[in-house]
Protein backbone atom coordinates (compact mmCIF):
# COMPACT_ATOMS: atom_id res chain seq x y z
CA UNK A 1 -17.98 66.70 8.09
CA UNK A 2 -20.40 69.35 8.69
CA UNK A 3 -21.02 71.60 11.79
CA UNK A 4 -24.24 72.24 12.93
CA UNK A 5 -25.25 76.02 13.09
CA UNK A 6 -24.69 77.87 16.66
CA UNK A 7 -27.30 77.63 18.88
CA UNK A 8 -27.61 78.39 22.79
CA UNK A 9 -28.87 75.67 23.63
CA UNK A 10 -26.76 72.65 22.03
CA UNK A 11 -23.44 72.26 21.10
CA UNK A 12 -23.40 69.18 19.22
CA UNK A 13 -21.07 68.27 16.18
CA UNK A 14 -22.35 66.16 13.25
CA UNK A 15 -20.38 63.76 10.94
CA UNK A 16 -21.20 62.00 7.85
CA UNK A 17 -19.21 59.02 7.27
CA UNK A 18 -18.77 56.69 4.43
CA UNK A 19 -20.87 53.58 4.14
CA UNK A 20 -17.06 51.92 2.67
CA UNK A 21 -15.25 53.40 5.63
CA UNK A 22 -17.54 51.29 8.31
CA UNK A 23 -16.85 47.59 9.45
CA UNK A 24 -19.55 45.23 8.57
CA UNK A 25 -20.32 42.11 9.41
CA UNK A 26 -19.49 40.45 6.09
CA UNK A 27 -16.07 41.39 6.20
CA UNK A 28 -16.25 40.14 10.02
CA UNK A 29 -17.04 36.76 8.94
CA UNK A 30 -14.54 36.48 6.01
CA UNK A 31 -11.53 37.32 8.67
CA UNK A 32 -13.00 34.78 10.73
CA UNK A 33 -13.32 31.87 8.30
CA UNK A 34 -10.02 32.44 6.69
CA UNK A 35 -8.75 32.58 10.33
CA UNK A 36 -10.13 28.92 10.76
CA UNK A 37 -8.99 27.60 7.63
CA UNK A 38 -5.52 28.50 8.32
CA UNK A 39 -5.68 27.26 11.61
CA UNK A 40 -7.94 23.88 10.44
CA UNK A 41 -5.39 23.24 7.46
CA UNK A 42 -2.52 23.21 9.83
CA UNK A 43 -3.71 21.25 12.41
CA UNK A 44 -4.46 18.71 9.48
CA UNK A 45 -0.93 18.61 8.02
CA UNK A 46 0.45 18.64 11.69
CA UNK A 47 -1.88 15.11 12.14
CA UNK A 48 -0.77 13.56 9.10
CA UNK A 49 2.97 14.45 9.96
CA UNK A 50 2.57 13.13 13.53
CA UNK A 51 0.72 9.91 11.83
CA UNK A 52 3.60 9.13 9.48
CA UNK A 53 6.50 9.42 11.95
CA UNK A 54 4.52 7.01 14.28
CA UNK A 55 4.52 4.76 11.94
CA UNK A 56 7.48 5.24 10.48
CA UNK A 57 9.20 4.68 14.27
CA UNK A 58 6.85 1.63 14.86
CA UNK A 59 8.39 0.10 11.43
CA UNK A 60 12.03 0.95 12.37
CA UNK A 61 10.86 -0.56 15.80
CA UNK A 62 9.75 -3.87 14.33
CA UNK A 63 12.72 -4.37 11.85
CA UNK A 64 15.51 -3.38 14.55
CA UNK A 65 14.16 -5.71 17.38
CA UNK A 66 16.20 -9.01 17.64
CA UNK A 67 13.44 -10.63 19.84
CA UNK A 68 9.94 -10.06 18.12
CA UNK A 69 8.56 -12.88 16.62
CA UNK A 70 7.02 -11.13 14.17
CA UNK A 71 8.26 -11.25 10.26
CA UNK A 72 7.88 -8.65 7.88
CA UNK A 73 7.69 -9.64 4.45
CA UNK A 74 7.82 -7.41 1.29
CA UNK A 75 5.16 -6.63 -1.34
CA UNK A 76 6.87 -8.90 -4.04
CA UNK A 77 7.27 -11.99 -1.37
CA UNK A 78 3.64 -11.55 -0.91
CA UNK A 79 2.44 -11.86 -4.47
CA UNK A 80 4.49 -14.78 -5.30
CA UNK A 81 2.94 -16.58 -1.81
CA UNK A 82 -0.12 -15.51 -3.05
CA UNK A 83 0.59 -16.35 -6.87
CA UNK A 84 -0.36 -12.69 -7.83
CA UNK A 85 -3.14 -12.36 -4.98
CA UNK A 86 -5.04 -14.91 -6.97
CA UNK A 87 -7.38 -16.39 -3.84
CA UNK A 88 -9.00 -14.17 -2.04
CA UNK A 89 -10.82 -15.70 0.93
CA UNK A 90 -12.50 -12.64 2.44
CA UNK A 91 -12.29 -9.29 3.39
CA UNK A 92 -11.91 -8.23 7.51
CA UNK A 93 -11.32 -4.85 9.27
CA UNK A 94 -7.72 -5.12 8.16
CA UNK A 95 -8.05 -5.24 4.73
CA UNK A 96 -8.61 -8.53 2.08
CA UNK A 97 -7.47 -11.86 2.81
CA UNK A 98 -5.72 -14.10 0.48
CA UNK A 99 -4.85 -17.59 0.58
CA UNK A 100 -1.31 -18.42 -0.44
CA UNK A 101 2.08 -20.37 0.87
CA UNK A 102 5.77 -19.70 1.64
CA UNK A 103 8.78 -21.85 0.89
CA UNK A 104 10.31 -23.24 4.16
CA UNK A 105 13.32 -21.32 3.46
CA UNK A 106 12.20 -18.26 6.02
CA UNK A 107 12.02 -20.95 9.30
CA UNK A 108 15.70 -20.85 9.16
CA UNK A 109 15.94 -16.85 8.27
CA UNK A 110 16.54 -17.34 4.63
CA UNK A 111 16.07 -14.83 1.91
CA UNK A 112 12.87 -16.06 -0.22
CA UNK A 113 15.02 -17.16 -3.45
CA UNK A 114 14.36 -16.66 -7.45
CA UNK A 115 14.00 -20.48 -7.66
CA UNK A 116 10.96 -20.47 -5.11
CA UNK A 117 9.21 -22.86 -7.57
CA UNK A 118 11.76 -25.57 -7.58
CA UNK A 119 12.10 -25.12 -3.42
CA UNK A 120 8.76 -25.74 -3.26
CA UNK A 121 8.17 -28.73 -5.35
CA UNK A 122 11.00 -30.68 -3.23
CA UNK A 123 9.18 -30.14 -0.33
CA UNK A 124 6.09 -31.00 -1.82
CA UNK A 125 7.63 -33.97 -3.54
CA UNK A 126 8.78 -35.31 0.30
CA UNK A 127 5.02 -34.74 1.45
CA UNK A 128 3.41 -37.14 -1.35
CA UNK A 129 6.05 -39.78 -0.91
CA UNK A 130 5.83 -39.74 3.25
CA UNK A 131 1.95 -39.32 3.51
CA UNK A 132 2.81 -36.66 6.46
CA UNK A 133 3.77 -32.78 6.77
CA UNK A 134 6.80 -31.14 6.57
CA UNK A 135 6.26 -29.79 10.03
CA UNK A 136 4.64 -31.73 12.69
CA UNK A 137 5.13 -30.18 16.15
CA UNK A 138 3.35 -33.07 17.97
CA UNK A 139 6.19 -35.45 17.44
CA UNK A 140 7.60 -36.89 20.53
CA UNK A 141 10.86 -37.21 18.38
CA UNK A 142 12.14 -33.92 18.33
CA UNK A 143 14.67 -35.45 14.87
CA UNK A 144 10.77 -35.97 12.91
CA UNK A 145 9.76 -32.38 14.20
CA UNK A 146 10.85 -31.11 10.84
CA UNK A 147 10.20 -34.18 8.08
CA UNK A 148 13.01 -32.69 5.65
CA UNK A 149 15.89 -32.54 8.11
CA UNK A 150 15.34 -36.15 8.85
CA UNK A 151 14.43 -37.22 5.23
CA UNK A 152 17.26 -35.99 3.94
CA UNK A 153 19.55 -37.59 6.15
CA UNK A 154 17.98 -40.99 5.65
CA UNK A 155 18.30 -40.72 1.53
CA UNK A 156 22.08 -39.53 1.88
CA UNK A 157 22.58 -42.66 4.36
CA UNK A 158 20.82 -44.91 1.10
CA UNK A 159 17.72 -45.49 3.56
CA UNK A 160 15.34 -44.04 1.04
CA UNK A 161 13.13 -46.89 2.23
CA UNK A 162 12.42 -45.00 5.69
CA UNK A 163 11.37 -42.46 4.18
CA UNK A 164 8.52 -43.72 1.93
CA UNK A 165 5.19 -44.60 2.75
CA UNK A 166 4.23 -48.18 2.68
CA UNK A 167 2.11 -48.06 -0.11
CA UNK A 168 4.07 -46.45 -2.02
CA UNK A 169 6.85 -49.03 -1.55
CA UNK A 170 4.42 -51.17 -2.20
CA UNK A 171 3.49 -50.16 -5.35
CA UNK A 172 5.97 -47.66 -7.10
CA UNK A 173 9.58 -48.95 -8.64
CA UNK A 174 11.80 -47.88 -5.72
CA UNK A 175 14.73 -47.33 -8.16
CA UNK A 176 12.97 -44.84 -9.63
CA UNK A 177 11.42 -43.43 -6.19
CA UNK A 178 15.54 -43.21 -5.36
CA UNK A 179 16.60 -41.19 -8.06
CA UNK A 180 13.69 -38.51 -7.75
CA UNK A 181 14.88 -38.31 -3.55
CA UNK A 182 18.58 -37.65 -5.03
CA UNK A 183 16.90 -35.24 -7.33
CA UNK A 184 14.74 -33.90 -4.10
CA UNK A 185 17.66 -32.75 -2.24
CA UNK A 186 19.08 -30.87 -5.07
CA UNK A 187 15.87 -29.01 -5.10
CA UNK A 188 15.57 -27.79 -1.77
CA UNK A 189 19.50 -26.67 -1.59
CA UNK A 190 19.70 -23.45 0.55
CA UNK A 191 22.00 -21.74 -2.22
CA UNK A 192 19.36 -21.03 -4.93
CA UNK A 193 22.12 -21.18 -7.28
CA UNK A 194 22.68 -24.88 -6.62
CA UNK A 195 19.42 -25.41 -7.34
CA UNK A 196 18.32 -26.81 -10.78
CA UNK A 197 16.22 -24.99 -12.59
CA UNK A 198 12.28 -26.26 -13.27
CA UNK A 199 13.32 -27.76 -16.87
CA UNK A 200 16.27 -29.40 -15.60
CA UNK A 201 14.15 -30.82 -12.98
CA UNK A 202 11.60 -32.23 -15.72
CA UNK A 203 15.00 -33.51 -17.68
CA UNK A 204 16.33 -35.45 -14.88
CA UNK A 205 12.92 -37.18 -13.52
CA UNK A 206 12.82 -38.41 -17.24
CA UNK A 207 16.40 -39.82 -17.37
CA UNK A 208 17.34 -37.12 -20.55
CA UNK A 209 19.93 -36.13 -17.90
CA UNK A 210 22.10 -36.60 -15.04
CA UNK A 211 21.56 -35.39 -11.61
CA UNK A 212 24.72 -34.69 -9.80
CA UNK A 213 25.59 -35.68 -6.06
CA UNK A 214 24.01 -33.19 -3.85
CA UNK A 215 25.60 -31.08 -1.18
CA UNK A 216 23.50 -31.78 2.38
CA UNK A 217 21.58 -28.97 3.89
CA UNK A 218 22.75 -27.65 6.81
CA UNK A 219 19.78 -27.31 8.51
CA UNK A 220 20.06 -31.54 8.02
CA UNK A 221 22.46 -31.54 11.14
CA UNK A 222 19.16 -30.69 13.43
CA UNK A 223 19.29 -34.40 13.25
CA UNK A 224 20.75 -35.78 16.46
CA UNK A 225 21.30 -39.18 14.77
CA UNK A 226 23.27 -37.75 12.27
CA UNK A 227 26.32 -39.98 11.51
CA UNK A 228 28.93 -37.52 11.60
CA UNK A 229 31.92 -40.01 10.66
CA UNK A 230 30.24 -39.92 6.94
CA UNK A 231 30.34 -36.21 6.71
CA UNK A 232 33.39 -34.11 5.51
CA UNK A 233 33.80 -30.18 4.96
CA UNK A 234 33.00 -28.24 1.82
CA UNK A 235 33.68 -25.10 1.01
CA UNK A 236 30.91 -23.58 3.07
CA UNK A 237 28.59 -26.10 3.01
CA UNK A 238 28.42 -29.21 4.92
CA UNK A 239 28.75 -32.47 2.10
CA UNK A 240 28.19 -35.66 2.04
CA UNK A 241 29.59 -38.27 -0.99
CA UNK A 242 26.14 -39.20 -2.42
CA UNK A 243 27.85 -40.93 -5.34
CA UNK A 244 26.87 -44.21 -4.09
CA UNK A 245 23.37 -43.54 -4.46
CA UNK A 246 23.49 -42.56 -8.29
CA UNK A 247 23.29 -44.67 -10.86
């Protein structure tokens, strides 16, 4: 600081000041901008934060409600409907699209089994031999809505016959068309561990083995006409002697 010499006629004051010791506007700008980043960064994380516990209510939301519709499957139900996301069909504003199947099992709220494959192949065995669909909500005959719960009572009743197409009948040994019904219902048992397994399948449709009297599906007993004077109690599961239809 310096004072100006006395005069009369002023009595002004001079200071120097330190270029360092001023506020410029580059300094200005950097407390602004880290200002905004702060802010910008946490307004960011506060989205993604609000994001995920949306959607983590709307999942609680879906797998708590008793009356949606709606079923959620997992990632490894998925890729075996899929067979490993092998078809894709297209692509939408949801994501890709890939063709694939699921075992009948889940219509009834069952767990998607480990023997998926042999499930599958007895309801796709009852589909070649009956010419029709498993499911067929036009029917007027609300026992032939779902083919399996009526086909299955017809083979344990020995009326394999009804449950054939006509050509079929016509032209396939109907012994043999018996046995692989008998081996049909093993198949598509609701306790996976009843089920055979794919080779024992192969060994019983070529007579190297045995198939053993199967227990009846409960999901069989949708069938109004359901002779209940030939069924008896087992264990857990509703049975039915199917001796008489094995060889």
């Amino acid at each position: 600081m310096r004072n100006s010499p006395p005069s009369k006629s002023s009595s002004n004051v001079s200071i120097r000041v330190g270029a360092s010791e001023l506020p410029t506007k580059r300094k200005s700008t950097t407390i602004v901008g880290t200002v905004l980043g702060i802010v910008s960064a946490l307004a960011v994380a506060l989205g993604i934060f609000s994001v995920f516990i949306w959607r983590r209510r709307q999942t609680d939301r879906y797998a708590d409600s008793s009356d949606s519709f709606l079923r959620m499957f997992s990632y490894k139900e998925l890729k075996i409907a899929t067979r490993n996301f092998k078809s894709q069909l297209g692509r939408g504003g949801f994501g890709s699209v890939f063709k694939g199947s699921l075992p009948d099992e889940w219509i009834f709220g069952l767990p998607i089994s480990t023997k998926v494959d042999v499930y599958s192949f007895g309801m796709t065995f009852l589909e070649i031999i009956s010419g029709g669909r498993n499911i067929d909500l036009n029917m007027q005959d609300s026992s032939l809505i779902y083919f399996p719960a009526w086909a299955v009572t017809q083979i344990q009743q020995g009326k394999t016959i009804n449950v054939v197409e006509k050509d079929v009948v016509e032209a396939a040994d109907m012994e043999e068309v018996r046995r692989a019904c008998v081996i049909v219902l093993l198949c598509i048992q609701e306790d996976d561990e009843v089920r055979p397994s794919m080779r024992q399948v192969v060994q019983m449709l070529e007579g190297k083995m045995e198939p053993q009297p199967p227990q009846i599906p409960s999901y069989a007993f949708m069938d109004k006409h359901v002779d209940q004077s030939d069924i008896h109690s087992y264990g857990s599961y509703s049975h039915s002697v199917l001796s008489g239809l094995l060889v």
